[in-house]
N, C-alpha and C. Protein backbone atom coordinates (compact mmCIF):
# COMPACT_ATOMS: atom_id res chain seq x y z
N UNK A 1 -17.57 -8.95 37.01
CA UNK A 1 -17.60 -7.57 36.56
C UNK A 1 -16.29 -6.86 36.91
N UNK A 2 -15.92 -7.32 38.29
CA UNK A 2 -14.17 -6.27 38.45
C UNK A 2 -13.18 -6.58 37.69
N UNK A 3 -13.24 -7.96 37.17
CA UNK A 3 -12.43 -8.88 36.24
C UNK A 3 -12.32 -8.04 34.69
N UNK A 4 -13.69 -7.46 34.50
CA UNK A 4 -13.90 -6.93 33.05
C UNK A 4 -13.75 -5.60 33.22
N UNK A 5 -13.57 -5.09 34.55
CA UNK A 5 -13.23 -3.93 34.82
C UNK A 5 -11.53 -3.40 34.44
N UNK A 6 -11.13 -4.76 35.48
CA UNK A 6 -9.76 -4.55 35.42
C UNK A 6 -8.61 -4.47 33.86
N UNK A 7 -9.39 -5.61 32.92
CA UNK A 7 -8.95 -5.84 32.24
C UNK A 7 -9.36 -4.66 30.93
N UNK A 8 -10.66 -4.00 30.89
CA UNK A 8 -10.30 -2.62 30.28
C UNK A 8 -9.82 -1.49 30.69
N UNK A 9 -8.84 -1.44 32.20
CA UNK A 9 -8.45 -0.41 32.37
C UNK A 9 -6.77 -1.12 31.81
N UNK A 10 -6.12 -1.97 32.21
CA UNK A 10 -5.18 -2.75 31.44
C UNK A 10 -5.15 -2.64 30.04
N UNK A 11 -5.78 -2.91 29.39
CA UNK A 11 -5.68 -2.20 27.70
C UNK A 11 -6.05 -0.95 27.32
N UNK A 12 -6.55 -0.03 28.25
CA UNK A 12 -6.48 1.41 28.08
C UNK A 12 -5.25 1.58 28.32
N UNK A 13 -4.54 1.29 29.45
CA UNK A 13 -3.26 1.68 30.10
C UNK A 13 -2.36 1.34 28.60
N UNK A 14 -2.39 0.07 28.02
CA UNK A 14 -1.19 -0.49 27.30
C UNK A 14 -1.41 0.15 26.11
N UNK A 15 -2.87 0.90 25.63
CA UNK A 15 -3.33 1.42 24.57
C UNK A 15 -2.02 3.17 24.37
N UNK A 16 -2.91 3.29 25.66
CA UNK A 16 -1.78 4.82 26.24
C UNK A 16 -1.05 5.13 26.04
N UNK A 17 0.51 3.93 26.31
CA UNK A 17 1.49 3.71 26.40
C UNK A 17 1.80 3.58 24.99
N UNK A 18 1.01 3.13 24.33
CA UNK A 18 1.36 2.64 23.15
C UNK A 18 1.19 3.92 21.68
N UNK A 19 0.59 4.72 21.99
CA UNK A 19 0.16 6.31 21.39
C UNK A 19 1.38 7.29 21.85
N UNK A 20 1.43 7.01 23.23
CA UNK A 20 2.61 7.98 23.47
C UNK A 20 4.19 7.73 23.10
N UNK A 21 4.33 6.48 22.95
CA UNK A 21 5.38 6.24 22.52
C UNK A 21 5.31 6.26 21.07
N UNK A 22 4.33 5.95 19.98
CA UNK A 22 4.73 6.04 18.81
C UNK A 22 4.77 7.74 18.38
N UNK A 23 4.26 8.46 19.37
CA UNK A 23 3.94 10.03 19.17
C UNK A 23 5.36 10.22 19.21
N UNK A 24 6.25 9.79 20.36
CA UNK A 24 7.71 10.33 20.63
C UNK A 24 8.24 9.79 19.64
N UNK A 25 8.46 8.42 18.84
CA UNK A 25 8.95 8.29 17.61
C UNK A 25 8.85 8.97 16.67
N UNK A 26 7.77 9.43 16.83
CA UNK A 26 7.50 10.00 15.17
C UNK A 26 8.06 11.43 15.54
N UNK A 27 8.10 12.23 16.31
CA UNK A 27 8.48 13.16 16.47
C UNK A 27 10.03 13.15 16.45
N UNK A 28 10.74 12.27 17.14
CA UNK A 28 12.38 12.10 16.76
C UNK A 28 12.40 12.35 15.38
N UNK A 29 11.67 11.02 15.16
CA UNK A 29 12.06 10.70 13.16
C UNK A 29 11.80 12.20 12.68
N UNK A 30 10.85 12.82 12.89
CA UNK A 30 11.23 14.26 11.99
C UNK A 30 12.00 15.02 12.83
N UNK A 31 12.75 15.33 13.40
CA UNK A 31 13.74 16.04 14.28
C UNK A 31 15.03 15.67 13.22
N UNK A 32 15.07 14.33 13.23
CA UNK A 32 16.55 13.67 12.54
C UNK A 32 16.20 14.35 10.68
N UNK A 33 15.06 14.18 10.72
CA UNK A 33 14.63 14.21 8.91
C UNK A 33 15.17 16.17 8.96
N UNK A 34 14.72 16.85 10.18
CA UNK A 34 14.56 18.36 9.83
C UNK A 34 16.37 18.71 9.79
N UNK A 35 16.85 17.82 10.81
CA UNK A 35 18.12 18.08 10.94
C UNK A 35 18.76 17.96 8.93
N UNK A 36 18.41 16.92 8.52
CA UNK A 36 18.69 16.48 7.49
C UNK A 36 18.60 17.51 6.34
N UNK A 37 17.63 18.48 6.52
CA UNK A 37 16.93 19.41 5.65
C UNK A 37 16.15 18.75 4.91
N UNK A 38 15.42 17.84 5.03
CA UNK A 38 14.38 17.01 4.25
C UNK A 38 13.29 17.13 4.54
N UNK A 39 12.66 18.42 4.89
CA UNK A 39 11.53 18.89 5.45
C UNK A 39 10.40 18.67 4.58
N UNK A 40 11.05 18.51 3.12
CA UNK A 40 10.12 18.64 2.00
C UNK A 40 9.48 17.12 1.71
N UNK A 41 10.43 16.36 2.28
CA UNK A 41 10.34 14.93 1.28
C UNK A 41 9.34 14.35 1.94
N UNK A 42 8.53 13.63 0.64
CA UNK A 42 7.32 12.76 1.16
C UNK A 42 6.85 12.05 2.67
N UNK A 43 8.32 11.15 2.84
CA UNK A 43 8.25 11.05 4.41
C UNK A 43 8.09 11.83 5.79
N UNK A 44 8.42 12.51 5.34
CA UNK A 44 8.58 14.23 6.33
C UNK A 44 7.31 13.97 6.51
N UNK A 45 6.41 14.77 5.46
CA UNK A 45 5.12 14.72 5.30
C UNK A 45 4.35 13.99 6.11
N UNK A 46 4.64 12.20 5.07
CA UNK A 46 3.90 11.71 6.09
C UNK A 46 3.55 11.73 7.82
N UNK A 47 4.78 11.67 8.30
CA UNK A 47 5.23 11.82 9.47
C UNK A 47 4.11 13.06 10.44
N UNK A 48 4.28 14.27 9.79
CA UNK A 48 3.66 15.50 9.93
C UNK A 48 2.07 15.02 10.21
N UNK A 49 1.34 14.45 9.07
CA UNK A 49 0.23 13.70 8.87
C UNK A 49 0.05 13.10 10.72
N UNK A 50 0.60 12.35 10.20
CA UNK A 50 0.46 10.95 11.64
C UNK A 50 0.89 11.69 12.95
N UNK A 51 1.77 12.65 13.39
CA UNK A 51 2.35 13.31 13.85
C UNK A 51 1.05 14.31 14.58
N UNK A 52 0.15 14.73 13.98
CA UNK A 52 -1.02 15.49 13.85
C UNK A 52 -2.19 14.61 14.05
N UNK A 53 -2.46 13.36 14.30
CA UNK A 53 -3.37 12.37 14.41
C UNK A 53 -2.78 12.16 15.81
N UNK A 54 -2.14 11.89 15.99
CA UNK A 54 -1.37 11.33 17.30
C UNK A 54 -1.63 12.43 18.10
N UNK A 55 -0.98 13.69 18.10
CA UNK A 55 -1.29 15.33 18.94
C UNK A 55 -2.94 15.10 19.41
N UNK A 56 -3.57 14.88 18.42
CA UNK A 56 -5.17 15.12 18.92
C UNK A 56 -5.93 13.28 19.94
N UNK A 57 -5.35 12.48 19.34
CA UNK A 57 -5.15 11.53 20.25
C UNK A 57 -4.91 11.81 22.11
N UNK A 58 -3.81 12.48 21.77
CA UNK A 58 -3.58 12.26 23.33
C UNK A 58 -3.91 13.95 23.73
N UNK A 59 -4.70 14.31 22.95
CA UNK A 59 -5.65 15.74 23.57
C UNK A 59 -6.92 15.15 23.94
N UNK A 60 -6.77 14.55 23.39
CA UNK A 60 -8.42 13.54 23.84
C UNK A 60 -8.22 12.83 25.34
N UNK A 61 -7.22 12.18 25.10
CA UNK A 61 -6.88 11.60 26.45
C UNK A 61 -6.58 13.33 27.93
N UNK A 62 -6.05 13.96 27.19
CA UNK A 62 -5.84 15.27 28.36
C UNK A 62 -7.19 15.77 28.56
N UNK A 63 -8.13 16.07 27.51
CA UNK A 63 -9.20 16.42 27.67
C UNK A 63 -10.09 15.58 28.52
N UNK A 64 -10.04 14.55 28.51
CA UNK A 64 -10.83 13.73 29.57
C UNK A 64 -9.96 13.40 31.21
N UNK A 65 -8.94 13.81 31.47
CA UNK A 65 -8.05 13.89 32.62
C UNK A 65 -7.82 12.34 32.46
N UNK A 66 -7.14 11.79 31.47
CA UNK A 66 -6.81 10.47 31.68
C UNK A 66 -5.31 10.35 31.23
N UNK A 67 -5.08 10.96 30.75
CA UNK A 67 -3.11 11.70 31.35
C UNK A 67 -2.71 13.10 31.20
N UNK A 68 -1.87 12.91 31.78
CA UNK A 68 -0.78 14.22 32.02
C UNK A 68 -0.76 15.55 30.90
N UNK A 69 -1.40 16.36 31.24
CA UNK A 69 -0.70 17.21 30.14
C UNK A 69 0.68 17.60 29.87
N UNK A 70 1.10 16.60 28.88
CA UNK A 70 2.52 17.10 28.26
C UNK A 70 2.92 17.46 27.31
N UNK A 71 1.76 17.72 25.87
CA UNK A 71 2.35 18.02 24.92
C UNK A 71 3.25 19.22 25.00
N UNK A 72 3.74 19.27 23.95
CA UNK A 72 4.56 20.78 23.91
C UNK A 72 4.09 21.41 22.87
């Protein structure tokens, strides 16, 4: 049982890691796109989309005290 313990707190952890970092990508990528003035273009968009999936992701995770509150 600590074995199956350990190993879903290990893929929560790598899950984590893995949300927060594509959150900070996607947020560059439209930083570089806004710099660009391409606020409009489809990709933008998408970005915005996923960008907004990701935000409530790791509100979920703040909401349950299982990380840091850092959004901005």
């Amino acid at each position: 049982m600590e074995k199956d313990n350990q190993k879903r707190l290990e893929a929560f952890e790598k899950m984590l890691a893995s949300v927060s970092e594509e959150y900070n990508d996607i947020v560059s990528r439209m930083e570089r796109l806004k710099a660009q003035e391409k606020v409009k273009s489809v990709t933008y968009q998408q970005l915005l989309a996923r960008k907004l999936m990701y935000t409530n992701m790791l509100a979920l995770y703040e909401l349950y005290d299982l990380r840091d509150k850092q959004l901005k």
